[in-house]
Protein backbone atom coordinates (compact mmCIF):
# COMPACT_ATOMS: atom_id res chain seq x y z
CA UNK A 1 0.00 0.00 0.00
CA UNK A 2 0.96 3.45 -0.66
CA UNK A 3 0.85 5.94 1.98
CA UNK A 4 1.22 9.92 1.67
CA UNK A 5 4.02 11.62 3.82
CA UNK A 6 2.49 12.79 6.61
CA UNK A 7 2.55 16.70 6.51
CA UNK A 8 0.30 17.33 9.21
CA UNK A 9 1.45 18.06 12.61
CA UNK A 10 0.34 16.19 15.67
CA UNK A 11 -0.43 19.37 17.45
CA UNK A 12 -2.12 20.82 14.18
CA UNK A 13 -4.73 18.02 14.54
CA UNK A 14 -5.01 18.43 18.47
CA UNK A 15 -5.42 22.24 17.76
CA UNK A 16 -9.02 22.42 18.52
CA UNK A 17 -10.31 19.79 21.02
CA UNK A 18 -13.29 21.90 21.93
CA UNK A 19 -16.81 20.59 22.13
CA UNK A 20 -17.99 22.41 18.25
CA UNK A 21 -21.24 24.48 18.35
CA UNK A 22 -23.70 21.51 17.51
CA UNK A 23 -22.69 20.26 20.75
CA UNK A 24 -21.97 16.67 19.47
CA UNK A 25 -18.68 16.62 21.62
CA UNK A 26 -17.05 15.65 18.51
CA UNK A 27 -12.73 14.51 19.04
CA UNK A 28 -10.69 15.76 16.89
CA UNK A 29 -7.21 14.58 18.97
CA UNK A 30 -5.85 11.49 17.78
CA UNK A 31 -7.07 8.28 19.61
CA UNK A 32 -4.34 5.28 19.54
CA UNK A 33 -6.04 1.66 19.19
CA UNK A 34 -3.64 -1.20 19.69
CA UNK A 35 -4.94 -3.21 16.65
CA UNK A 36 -3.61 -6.49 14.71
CA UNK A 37 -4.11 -6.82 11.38
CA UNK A 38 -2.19 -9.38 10.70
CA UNK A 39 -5.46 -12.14 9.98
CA UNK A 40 -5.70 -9.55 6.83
CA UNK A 41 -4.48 -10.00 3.14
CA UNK A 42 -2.72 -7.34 1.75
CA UNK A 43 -5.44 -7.12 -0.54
CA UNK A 44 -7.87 -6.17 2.66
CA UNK A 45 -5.26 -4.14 4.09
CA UNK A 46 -4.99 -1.75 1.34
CA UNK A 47 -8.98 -2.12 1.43
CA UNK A 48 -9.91 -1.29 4.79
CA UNK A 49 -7.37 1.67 4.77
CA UNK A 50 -8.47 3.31 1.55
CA UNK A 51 -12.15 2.43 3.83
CA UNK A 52 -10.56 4.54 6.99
CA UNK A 53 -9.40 7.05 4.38
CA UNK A 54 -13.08 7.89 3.10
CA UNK A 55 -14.38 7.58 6.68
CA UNK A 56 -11.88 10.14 8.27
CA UNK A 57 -13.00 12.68 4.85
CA UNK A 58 -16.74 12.00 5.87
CA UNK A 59 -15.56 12.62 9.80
CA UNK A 60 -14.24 16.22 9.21
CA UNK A 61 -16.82 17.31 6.50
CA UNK A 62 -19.92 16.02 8.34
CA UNK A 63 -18.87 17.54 11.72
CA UNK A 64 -16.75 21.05 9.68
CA UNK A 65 -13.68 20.03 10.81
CA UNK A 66 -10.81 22.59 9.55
CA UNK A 67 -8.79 19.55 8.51
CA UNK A 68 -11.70 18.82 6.00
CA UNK A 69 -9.72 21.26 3.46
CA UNK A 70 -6.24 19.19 3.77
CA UNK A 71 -5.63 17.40 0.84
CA UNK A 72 -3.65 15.25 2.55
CA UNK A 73 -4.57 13.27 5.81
CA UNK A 74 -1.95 12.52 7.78
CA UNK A 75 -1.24 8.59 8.49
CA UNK A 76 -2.08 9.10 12.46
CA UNK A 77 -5.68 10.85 11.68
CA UNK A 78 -6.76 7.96 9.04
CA UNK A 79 -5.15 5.31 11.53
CA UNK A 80 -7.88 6.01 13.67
CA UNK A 81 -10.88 4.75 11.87
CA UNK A 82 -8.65 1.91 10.28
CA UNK A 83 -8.23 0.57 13.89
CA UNK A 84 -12.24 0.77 14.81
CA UNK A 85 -12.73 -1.41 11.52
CA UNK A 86 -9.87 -4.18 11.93
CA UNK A 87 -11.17 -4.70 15.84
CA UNK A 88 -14.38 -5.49 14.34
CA UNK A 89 -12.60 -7.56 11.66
CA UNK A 90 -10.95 -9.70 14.63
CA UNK A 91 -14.23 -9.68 16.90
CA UNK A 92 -15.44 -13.25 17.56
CA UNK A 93 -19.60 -11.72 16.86
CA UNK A 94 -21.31 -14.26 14.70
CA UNK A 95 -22.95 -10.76 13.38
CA UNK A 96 -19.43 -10.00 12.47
CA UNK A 97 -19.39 -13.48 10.46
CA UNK A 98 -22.26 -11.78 8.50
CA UNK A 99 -21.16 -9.06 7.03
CA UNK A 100 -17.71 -9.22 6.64
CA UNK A 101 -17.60 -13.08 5.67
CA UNK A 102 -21.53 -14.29 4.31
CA UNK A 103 -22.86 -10.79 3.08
CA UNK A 104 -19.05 -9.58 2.16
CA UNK A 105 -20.51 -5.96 2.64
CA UNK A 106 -18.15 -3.34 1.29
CA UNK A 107 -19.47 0.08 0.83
CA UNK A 108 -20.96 1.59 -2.63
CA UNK A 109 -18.55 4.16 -3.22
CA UNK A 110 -20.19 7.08 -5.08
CA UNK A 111 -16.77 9.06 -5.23
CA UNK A 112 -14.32 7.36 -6.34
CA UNK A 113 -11.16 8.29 -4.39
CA UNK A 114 -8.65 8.20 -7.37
CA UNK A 115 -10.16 9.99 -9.90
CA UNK A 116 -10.91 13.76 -10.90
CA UNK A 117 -12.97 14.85 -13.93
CA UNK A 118 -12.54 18.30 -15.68
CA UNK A 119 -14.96 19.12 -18.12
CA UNK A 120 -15.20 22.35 -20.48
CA UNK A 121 -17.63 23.34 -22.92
CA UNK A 122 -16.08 24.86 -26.27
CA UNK A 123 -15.38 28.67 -25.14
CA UNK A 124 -12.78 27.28 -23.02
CA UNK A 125 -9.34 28.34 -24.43
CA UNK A 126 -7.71 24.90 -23.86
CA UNK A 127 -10.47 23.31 -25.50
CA UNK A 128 -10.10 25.33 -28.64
CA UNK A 129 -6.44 24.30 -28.79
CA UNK A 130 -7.79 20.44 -27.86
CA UNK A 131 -10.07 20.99 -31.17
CA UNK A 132 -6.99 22.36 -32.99
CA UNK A 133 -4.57 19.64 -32.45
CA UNK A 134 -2.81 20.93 -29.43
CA UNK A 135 -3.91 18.38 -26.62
CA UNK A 136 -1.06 18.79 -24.39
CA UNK A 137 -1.64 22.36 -23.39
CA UNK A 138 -4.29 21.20 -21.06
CA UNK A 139 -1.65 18.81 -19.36
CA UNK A 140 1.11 21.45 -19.46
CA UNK A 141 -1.15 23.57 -17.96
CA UNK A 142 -2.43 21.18 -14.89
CA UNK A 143 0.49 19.37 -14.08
CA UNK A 144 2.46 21.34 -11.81
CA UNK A 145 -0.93 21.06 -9.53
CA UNK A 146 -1.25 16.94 -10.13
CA UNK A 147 2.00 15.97 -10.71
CA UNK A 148 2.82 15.36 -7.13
CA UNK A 149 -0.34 13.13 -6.64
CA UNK A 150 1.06 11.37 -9.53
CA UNK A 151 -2.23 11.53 -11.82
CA UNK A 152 -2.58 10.48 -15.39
CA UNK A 153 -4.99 11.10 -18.26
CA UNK A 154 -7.17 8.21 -18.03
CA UNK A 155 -10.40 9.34 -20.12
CA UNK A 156 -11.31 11.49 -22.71
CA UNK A 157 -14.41 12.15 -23.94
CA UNK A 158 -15.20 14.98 -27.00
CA UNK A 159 -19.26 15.45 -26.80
CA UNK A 160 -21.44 16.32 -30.06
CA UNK A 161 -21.72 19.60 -28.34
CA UNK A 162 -17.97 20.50 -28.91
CA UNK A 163 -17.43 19.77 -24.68
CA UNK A 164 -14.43 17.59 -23.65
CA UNK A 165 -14.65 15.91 -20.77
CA UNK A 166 -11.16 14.38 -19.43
CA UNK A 167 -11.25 11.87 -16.46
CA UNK A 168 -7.29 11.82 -14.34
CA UNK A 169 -6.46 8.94 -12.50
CA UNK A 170 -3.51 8.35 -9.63
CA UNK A 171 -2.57 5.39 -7.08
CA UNK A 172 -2.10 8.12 -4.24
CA UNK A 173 -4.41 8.42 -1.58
CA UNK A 174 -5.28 12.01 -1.47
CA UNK A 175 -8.70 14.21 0.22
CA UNK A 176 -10.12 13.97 -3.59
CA UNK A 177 -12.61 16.87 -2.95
CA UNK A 178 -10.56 19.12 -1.18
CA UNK A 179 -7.86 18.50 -4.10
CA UNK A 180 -10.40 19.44 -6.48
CA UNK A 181 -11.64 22.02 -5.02
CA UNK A 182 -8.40 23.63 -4.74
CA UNK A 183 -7.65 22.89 -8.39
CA UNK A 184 -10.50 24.30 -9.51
CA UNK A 185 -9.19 27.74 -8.22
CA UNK A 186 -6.00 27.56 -9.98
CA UNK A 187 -6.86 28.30 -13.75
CA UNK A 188 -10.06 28.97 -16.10
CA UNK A 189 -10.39 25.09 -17.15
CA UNK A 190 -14.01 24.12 -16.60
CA UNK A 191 -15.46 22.34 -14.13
CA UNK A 192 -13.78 20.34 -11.78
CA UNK A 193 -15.19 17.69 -9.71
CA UNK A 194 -14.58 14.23 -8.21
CA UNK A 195 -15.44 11.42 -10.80
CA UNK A 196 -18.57 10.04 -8.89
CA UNK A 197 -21.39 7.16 -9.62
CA UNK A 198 -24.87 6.98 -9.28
CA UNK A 199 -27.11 4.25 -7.47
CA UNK A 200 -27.11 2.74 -4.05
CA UNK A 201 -25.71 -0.34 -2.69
CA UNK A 202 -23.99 -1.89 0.47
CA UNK A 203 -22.46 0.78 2.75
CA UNK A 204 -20.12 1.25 6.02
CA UNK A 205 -20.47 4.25 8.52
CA UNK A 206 -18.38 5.06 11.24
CA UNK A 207 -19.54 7.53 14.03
CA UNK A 208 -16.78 9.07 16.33
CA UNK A 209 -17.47 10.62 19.24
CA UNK A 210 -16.81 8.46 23.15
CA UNK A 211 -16.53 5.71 21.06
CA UNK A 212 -16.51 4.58 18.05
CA UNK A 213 -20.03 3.55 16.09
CA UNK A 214 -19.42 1.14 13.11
CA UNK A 215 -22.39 0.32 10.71
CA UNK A 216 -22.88 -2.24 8.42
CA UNK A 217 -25.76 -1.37 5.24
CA UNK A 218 -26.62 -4.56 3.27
CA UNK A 219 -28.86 -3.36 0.63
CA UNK A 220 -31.09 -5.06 -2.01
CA UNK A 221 -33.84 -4.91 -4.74
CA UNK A 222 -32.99 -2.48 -7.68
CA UNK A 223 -29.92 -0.54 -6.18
CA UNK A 224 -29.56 1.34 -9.12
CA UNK A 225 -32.59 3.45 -8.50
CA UNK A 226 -32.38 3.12 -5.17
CA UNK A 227 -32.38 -0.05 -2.68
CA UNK A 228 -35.65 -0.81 -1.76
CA UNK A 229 -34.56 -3.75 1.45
CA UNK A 230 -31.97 -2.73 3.74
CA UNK A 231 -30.67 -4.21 7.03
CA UNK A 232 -28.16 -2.78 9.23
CA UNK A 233 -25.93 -4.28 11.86
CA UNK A 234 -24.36 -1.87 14.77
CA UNK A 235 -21.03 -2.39 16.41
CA UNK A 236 -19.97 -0.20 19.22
CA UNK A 237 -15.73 0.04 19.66
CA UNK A 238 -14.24 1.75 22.68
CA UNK A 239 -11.05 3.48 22.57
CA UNK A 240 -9.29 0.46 24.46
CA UNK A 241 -10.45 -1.50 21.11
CA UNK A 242 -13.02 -3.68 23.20
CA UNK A 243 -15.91 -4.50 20.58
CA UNK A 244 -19.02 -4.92 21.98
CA UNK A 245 -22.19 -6.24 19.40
CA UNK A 246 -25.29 -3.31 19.10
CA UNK A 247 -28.42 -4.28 17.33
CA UNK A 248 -29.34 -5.53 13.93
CA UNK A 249 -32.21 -4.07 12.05
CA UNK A 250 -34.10 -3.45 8.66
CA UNK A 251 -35.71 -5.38 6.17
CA UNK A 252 -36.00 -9.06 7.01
CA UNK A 253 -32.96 -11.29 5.79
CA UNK A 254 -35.18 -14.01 4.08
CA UNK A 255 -35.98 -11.55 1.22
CA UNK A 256 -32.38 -10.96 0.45
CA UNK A 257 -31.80 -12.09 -3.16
């Protein structure tokens, strides 16, 4: 697995450990969870990090974190919600045996956390050099912003309407929306956004406040409009990584299909 250097300072991510104005008591210092995740394949390694990776982007942006605008996380803040999800991986729960081992649940993942998308309609000046043969202005122009993040065309796509639409790709981890949002401001190229799907599906959700929440979304019956079963499992882990079993709730199991 590939990890960023860490760039972030351990006291720039303890800098605000007050309670934020929702009152949800939210953490934002670091919480250490002696783990093991040795009973993983490196395969579910790189997995369940890239799965801590999303989680710790929904953390900050859900409860406004400042961090939320770092494009990238440092090791020691992902770490965090990594741990929570291999304790559950080496809990004994035959609920646990359910979804990570019968159901296999794995989250939908409607942004995809490698990819970027630019697209610009014809008045776009790189465009009109695209349509005149000159496709590598548009790179020359972007890649002193993506080159670090080591992103590649991976796409293109010329529309009837004279629009090009041009999907990058990379292998590094990064805070894709915060990257993109910060591209966005550095040159007249058209829009830029995370490359995203549509539909519904399976999905994991961590909640971090005393403890750590973990739940488990198994969803069914024409996802791509919108699951119409779902049934959710709950795992509470504490910050001495003790796992302790919830609930289980949601559409009943015998109609799963």
């Amino acid at each position: 697995m590939k990890y960023l250097p860490t760039i972030l300072l351990l006291s720039i991510l303890c800098m605000s450990c007050e309670e934020p104005p929702d009152g949800t008591g939210v953490p934002v210092e670091l919480i250490k969870i002696e783990y093991d995740d040795s009973r993983l394949t490196n395969v579910e390694r790189k997995y369940y990090w890239e799965e801590a990776y999303r989680q710790s982007i929904n953390h900050l942006i859900d409860n406004d974190i400042p961090l939320k605008n770092e494009i990238e996380l440092a090791n020691e803040y992902v770490d965090q919600f990594y741990s929570a999800l291999v304790s559950v991986f080496n809990s004994d729960f035959a609920e646990r045996d359910l979804v990570i081992d019968t159901f296999k649940i794995k989250p939908f993942r409607d942004v995809h956390p490698y990819r970027f998308v630019i697209f610009a309609t014809e008045d776009i000046e790189w465009v009109k050099k695209w349509k005149n043969g000159n496709k590598q202005y548009i790179i020359d122009q972007i890649n002193p912003f993506i080159n670090q993040y080591e992103f590649d065309l991976f796409y293109v796509r010329e529309w009837y309407s004279g629009a090009v639409h041009l999907t990058f790709e990379s292998t590094v981890l990064i805070n894709i929306e915060a990257f993109t949002n910060f591209l966005e401001k550095q040159g007249v190229w058209g829009y830029i956004f995370p490359y995203t799907y549509s539909g519904d599906g399976d999905d994991i959700t961590i909640l971090f406040s005393d403890f750590f929440i973990i739940k488990f979304k198994l969803g069914w019956g024409d996802c791509l409009a919108g699951c119409t079963a779902t049934h959710y499992w709950e795992f509470i882990v504490d910050f001495n990584g003790k796992v302790e079993f919830l609930k289980s709730y949601g559409s009943p199991l015998s109609t799963y299909r």
